[in-house]
C-alpha atoms as a PDB file:
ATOM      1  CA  UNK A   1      -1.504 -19.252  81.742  1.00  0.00           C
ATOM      2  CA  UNK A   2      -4.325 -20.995  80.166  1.00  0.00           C
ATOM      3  CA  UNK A   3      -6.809 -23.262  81.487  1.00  0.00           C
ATOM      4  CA  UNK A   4      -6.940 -27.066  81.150  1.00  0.00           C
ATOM      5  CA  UNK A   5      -9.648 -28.797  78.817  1.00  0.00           C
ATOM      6  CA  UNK A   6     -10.070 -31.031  81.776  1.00  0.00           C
ATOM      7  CA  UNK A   7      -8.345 -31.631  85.156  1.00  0.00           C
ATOM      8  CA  UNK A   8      -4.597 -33.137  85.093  1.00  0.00           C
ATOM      9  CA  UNK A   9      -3.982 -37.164  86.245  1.00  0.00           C
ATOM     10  CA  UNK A  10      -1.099 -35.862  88.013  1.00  0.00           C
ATOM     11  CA  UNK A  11      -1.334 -36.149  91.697  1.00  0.00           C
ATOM     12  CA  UNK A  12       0.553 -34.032  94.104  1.00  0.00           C
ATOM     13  CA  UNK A  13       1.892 -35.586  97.311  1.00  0.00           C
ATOM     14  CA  UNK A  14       0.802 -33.927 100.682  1.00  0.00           C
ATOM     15  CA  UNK A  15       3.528 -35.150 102.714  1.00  0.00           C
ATOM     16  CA  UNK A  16       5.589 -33.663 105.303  1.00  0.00           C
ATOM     17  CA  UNK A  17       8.282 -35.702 106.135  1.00  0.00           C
ATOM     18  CA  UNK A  18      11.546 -37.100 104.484  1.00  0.00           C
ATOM     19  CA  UNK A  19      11.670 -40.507 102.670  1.00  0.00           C
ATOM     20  CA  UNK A  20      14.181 -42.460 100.820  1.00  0.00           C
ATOM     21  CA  UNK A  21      13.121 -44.374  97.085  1.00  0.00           C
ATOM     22  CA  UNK A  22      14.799 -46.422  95.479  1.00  0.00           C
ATOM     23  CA  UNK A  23      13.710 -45.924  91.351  1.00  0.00           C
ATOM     24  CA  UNK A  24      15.025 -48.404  89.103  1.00  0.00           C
ATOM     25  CA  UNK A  25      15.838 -45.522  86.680  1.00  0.00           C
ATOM     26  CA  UNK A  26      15.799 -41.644  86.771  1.00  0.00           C
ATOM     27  CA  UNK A  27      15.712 -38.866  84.021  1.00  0.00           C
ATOM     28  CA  UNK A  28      15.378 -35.116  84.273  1.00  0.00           C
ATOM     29  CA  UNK A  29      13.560 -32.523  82.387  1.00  0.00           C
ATOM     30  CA  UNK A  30      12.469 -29.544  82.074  1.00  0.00           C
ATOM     31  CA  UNK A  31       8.362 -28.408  82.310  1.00  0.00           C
ATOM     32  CA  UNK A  32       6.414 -26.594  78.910  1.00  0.00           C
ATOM     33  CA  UNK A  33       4.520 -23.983  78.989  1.00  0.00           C
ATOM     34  CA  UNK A  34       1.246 -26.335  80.113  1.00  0.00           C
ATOM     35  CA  UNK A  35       3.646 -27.355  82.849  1.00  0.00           C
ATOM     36  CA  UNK A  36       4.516 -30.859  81.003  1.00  0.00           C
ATOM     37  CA  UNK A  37       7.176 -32.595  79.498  1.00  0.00           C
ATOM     38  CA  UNK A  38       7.154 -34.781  76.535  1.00  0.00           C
ATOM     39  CA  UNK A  39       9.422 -38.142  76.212  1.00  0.00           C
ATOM     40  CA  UNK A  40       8.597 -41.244  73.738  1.00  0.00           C
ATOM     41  CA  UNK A  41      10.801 -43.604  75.642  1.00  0.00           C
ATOM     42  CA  UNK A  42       8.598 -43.329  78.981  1.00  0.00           C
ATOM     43  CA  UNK A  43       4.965 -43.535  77.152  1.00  0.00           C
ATOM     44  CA  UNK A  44       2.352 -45.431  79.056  1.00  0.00           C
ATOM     45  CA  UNK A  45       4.429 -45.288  82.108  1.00  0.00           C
ATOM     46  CA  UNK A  46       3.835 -44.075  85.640  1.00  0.00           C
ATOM     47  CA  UNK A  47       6.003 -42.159  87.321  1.00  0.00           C
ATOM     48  CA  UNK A  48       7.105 -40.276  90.648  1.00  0.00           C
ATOM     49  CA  UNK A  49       7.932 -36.446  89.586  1.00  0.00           C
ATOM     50  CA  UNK A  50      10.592 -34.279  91.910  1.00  0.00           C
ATOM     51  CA  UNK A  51      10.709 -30.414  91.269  1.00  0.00           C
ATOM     52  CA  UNK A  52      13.919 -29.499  91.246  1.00  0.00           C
ATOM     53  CA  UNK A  53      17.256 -31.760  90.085  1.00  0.00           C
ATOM     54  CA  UNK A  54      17.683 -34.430  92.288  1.00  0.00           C
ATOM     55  CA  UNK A  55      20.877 -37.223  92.541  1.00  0.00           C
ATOM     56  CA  UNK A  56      20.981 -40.576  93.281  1.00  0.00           C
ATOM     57  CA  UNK A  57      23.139 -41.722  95.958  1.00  0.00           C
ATOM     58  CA  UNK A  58      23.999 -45.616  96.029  1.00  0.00           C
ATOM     59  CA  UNK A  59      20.563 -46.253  93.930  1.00  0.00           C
ATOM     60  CA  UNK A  60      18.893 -44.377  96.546  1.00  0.00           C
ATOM     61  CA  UNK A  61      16.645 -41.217  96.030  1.00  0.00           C
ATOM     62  CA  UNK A  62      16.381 -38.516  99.259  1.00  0.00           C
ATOM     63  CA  UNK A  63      13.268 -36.396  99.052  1.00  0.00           C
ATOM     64  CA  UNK A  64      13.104 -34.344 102.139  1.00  0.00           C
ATOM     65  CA  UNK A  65      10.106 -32.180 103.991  1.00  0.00           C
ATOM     66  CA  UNK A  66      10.090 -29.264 101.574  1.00  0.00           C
ATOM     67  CA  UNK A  67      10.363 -31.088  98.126  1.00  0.00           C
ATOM     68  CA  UNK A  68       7.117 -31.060  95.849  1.00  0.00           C
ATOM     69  CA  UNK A  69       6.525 -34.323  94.675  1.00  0.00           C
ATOM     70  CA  UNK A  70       3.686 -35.670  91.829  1.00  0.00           C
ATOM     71  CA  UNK A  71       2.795 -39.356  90.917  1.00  0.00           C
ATOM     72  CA  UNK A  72       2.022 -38.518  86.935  1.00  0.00           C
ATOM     73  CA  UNK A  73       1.293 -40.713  83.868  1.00  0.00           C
ATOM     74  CA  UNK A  74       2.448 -40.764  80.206  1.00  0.00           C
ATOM     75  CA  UNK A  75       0.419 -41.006  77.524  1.00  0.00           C
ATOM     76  CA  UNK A  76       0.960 -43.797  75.089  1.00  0.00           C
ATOM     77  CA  UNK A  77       2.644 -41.074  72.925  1.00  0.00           C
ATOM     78  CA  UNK A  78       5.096 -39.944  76.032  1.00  0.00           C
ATOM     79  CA  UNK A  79       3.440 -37.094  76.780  1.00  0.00           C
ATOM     80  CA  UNK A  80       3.487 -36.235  81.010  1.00  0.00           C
ATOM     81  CA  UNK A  81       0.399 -35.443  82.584  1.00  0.00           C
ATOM     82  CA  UNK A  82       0.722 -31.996  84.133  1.00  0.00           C
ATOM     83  CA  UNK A  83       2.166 -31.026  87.312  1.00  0.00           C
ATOM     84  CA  UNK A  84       1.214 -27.084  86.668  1.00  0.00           C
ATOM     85  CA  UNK A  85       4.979 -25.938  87.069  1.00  0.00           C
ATOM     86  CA  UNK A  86       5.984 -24.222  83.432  1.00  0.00           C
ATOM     87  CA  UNK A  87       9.357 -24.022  83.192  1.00  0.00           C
ATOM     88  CA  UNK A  88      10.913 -25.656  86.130  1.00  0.00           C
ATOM     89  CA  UNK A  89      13.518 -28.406  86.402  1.00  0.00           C
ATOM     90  CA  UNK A  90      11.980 -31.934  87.477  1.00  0.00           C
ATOM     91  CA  UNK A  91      13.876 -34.964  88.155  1.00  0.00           C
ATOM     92  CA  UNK A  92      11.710 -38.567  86.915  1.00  0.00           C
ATOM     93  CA  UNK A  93      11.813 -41.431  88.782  1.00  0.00           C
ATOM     94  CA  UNK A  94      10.461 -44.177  87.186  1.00  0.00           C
ATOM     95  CA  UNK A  95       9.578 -47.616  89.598  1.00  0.00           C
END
């Protein structure tokens, strides 16, 4: 794994409990090697980042206890700010 040039804008959620969102859309992805994802149609965005693939039910997003969960940002050229996971399925959830 290599190290960063300088420390990610993605911040990971401490939380412990379940909660319920409601995203006005959602993609999925999966992580690069720096443990990003690039996508043109969300750049400048912020978004909520899921590990794992997640479904919406009625509009509605679950994200339970054990979930690891990132607010990240996209660069104006749609790249996603890190979450340090290479490889791994995400699901986006964009407000």
């Amino acid at each position: 794994m290599t190290t960063p040039n300088r420390p990610s804008a993605s911040q990971k959620w401490p939380h412990t409990c379940s909660m319920k969102l409601t995203p006005s859309h959602i993609e999925s992805g999966i992580t690069n090697m720096r443990g990003s994802l690039y996508n043109i149609t969300l750049a400048g965005k912020k978004a909520t980042v899921i590990l794992g693939k997640k479904k919406s039910v009625g509009g509605i997003v679950t994200i339970g206890p054990d979930d690891q969960v990132w607010t990240v940002v996209f660069s104006g050229r749609g790249l996603m700010s890190s979450i340090g996971v290479q490889g791994a399925e995400i699901t986006i959830l964009i407000e």
